[in-house]
C-alpha atoms as a PDB file:
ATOM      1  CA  UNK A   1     109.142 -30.076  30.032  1.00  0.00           C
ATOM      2  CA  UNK A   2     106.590 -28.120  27.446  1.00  0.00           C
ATOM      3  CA  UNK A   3     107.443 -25.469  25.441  1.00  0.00           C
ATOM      4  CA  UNK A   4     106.811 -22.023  26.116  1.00  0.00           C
ATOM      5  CA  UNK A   5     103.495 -21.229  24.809  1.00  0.00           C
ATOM      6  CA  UNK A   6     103.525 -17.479  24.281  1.00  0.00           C
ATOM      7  CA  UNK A   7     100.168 -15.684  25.784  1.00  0.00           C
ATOM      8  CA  UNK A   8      98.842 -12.246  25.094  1.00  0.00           C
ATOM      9  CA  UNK A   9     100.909 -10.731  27.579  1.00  0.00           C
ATOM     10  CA  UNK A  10     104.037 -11.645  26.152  1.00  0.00           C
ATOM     11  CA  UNK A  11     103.100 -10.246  22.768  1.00  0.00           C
ATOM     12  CA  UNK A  12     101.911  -7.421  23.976  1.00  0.00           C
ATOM     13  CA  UNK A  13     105.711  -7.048  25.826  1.00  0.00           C
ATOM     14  CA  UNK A  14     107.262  -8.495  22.645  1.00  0.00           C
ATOM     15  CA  UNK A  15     105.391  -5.783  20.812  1.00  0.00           C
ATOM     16  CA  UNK A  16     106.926  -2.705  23.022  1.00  0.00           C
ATOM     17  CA  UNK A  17     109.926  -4.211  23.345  1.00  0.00           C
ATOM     18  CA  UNK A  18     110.319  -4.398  19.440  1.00  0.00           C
ATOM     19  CA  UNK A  19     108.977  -0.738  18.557  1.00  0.00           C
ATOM     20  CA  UNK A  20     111.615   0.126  21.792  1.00  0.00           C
ATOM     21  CA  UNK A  21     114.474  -1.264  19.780  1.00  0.00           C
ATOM     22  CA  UNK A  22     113.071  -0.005  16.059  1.00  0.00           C
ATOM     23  CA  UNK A  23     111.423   3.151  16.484  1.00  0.00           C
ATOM     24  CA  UNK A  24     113.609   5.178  14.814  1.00  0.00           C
ATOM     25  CA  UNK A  25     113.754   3.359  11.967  1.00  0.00           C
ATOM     26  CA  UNK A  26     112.314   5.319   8.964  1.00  0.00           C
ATOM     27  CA  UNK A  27     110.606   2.378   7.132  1.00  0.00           C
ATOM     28  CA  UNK A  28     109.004   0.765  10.523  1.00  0.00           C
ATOM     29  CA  UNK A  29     105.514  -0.114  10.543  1.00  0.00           C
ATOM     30  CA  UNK A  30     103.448  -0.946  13.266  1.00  0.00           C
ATOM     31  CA  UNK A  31     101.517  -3.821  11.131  1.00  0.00           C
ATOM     32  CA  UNK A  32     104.486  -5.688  10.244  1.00  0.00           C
ATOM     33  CA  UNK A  33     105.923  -6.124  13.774  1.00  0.00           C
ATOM     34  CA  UNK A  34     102.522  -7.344  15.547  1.00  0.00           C
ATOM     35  CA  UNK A  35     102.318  -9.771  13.087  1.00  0.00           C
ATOM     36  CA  UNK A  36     106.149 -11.088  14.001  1.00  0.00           C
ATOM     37  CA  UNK A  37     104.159 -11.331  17.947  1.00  0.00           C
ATOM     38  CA  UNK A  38     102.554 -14.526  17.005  1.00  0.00           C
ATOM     39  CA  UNK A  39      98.814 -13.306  17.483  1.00  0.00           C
ATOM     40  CA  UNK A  40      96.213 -11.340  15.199  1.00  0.00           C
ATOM     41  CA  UNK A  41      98.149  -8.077  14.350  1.00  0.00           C
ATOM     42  CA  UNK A  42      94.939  -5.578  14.981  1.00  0.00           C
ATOM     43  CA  UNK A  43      94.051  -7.453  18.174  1.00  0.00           C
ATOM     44  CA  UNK A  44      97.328  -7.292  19.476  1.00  0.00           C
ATOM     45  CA  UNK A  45      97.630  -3.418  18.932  1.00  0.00           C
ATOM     46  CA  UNK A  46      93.877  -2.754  20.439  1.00  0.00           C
ATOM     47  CA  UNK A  47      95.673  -4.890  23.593  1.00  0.00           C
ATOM     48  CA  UNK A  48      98.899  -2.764  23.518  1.00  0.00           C
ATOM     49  CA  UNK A  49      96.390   0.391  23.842  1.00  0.00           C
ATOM     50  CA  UNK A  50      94.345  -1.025  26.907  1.00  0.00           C
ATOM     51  CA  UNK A  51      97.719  -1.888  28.553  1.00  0.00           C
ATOM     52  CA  UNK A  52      99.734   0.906  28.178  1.00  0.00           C
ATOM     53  CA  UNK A  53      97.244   3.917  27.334  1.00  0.00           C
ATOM     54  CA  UNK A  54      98.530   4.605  23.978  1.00  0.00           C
ATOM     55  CA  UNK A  55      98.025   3.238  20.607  1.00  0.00           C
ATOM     56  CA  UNK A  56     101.578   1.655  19.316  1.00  0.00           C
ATOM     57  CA  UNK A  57     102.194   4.393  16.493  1.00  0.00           C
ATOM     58  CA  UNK A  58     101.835   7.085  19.249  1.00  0.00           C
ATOM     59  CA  UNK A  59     103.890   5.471  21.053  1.00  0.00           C
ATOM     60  CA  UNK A  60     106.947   5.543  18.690  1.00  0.00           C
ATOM     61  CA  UNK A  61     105.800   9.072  18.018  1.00  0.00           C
ATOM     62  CA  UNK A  62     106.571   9.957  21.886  1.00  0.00           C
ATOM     63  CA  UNK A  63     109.491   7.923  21.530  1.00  0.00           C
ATOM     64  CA  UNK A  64     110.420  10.028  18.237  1.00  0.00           C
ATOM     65  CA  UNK A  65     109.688  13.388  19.610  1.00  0.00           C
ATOM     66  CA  UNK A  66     111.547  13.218  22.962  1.00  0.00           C
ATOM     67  CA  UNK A  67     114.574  12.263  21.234  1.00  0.00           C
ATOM     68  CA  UNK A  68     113.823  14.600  18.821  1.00  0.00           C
ATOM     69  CA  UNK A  69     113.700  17.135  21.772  1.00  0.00           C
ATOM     70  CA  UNK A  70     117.281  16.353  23.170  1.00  0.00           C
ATOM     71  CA  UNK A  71     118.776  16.533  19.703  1.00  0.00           C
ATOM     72  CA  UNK A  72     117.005  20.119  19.084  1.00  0.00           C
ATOM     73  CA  UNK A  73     118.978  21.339  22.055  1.00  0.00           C
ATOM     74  CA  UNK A  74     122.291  20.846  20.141  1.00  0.00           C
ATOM     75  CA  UNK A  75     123.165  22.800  16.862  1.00  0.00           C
ATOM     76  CA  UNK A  76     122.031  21.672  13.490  1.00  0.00           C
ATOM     77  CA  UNK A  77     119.054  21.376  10.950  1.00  0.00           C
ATOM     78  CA  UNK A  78     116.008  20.974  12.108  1.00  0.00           C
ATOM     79  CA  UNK A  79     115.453  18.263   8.766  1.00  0.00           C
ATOM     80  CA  UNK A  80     118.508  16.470   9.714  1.00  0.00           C
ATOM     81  CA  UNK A  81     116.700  15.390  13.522  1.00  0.00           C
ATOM     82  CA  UNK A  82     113.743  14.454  11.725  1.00  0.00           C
ATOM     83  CA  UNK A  83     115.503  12.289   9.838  1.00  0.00           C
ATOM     84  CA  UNK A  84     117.573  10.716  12.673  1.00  0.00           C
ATOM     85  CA  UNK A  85     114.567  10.223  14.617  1.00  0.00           C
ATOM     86  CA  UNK A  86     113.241   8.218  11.715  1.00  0.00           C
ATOM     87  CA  UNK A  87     110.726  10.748   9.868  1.00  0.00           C
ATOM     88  CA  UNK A  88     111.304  10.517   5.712  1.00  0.00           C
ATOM     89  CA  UNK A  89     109.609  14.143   5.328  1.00  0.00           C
ATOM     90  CA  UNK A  90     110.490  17.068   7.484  1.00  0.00           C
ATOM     91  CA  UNK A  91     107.020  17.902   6.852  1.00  0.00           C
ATOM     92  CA  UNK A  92     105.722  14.778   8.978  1.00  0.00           C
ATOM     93  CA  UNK A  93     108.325  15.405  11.277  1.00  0.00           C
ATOM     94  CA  UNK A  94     106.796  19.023  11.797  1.00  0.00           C
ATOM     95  CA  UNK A  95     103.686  17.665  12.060  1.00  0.00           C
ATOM     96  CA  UNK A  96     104.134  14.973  14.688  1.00  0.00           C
ATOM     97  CA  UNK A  97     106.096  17.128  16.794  1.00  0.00           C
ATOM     98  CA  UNK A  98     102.954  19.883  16.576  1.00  0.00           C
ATOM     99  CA  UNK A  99     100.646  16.956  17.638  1.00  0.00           C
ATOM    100  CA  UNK A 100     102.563  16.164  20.652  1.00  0.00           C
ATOM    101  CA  UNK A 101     103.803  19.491  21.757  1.00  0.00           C
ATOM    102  CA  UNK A 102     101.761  21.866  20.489  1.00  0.00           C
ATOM    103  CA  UNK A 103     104.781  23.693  18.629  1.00  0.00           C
ATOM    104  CA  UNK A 104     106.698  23.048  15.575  1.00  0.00           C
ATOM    105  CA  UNK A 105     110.580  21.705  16.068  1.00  0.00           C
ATOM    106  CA  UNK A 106     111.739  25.348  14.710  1.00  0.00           C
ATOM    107  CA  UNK A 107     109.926  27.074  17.485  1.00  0.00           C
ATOM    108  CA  UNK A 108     110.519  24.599  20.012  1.00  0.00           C
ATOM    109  CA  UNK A 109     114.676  25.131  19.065  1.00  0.00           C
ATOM    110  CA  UNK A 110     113.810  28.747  19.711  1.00  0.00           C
ATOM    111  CA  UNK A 111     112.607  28.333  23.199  1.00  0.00           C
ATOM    112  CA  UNK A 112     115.552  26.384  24.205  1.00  0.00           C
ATOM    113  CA  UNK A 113     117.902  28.932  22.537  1.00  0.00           C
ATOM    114  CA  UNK A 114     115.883  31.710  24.562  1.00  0.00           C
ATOM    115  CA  UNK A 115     116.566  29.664  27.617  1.00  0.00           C
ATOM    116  CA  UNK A 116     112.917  28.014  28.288  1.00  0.00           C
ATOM    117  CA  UNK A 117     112.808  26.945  31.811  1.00  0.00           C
ATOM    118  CA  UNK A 118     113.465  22.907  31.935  1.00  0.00           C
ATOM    119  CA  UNK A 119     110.483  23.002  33.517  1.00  0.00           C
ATOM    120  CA  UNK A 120     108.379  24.668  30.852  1.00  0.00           C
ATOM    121  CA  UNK A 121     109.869  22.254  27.781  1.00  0.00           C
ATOM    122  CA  UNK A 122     108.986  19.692  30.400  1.00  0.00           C
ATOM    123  CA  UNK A 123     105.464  20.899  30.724  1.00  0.00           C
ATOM    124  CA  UNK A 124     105.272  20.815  26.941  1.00  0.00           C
ATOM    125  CA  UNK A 125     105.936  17.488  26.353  1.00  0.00           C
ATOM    126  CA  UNK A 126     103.705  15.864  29.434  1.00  0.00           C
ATOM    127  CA  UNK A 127     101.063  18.698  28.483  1.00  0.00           C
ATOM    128  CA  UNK A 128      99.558  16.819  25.300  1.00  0.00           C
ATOM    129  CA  UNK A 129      99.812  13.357  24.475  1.00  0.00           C
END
């Protein structure tokens, strides 16, 4: 029997699979875990982008901002969910919330405190990526 020789594919799934499992992780970085996928690291993440329509940081930042989402729902500081959802600043955290919703974690808290539609927050979140 020969061993498993792994193909693109499964780096590619190794790849997601990993950022999955790590993306809240504050010191994560993209670079470092395609080159744990046994293939060129920059070839790997232009692969991950063809196959699943997002660059691998973005990614974790969707991964980041919908939990981020849940976790504004429920009382606390806004700087503490950045920093559970793996941001070191709260100003990158404010920032990469903006980018994918199109408002910042304070004003998104409002909204849900107003009692925003789950359709609306919804809308927000599928409206940019």
């Amino acid at each position: 029997m020969t061993p498993h020789v792994p193909t693109l594919d499964d780096a590619v799934r190794t790849l997601r699979d990993r950022l999955t499992e790590r993306a809240f992780e504050p010191t994560l970085t993209i670079k470092r875990l395609s080159c744990e996928v046994w293939f060129n690291a920059r070839y790997v993440q232009e692969c991950f982008s063809i196959t699943y329509g997002e660059s691998p940081w973005r990614y974790v930042e969707r991964l980041r901002v919908e939990l981020a989402c849940r976790l504004l729902r429920e009382p606390g500081r806004i700087r503490d969910v950045g920093e559970i959802v793996g941001y070191r600043s709260t100003a990158t955290f404010n920032a990469a919330f903006r980018r994918r919703l199109g408002v910042n974690p304070s004003a998104y808290r409002r909204l849900v405190r107003a009692g925003a539609s789950e359709e609306l927050l919804a809308g927000l979140l599928d409206a940019r990526h």
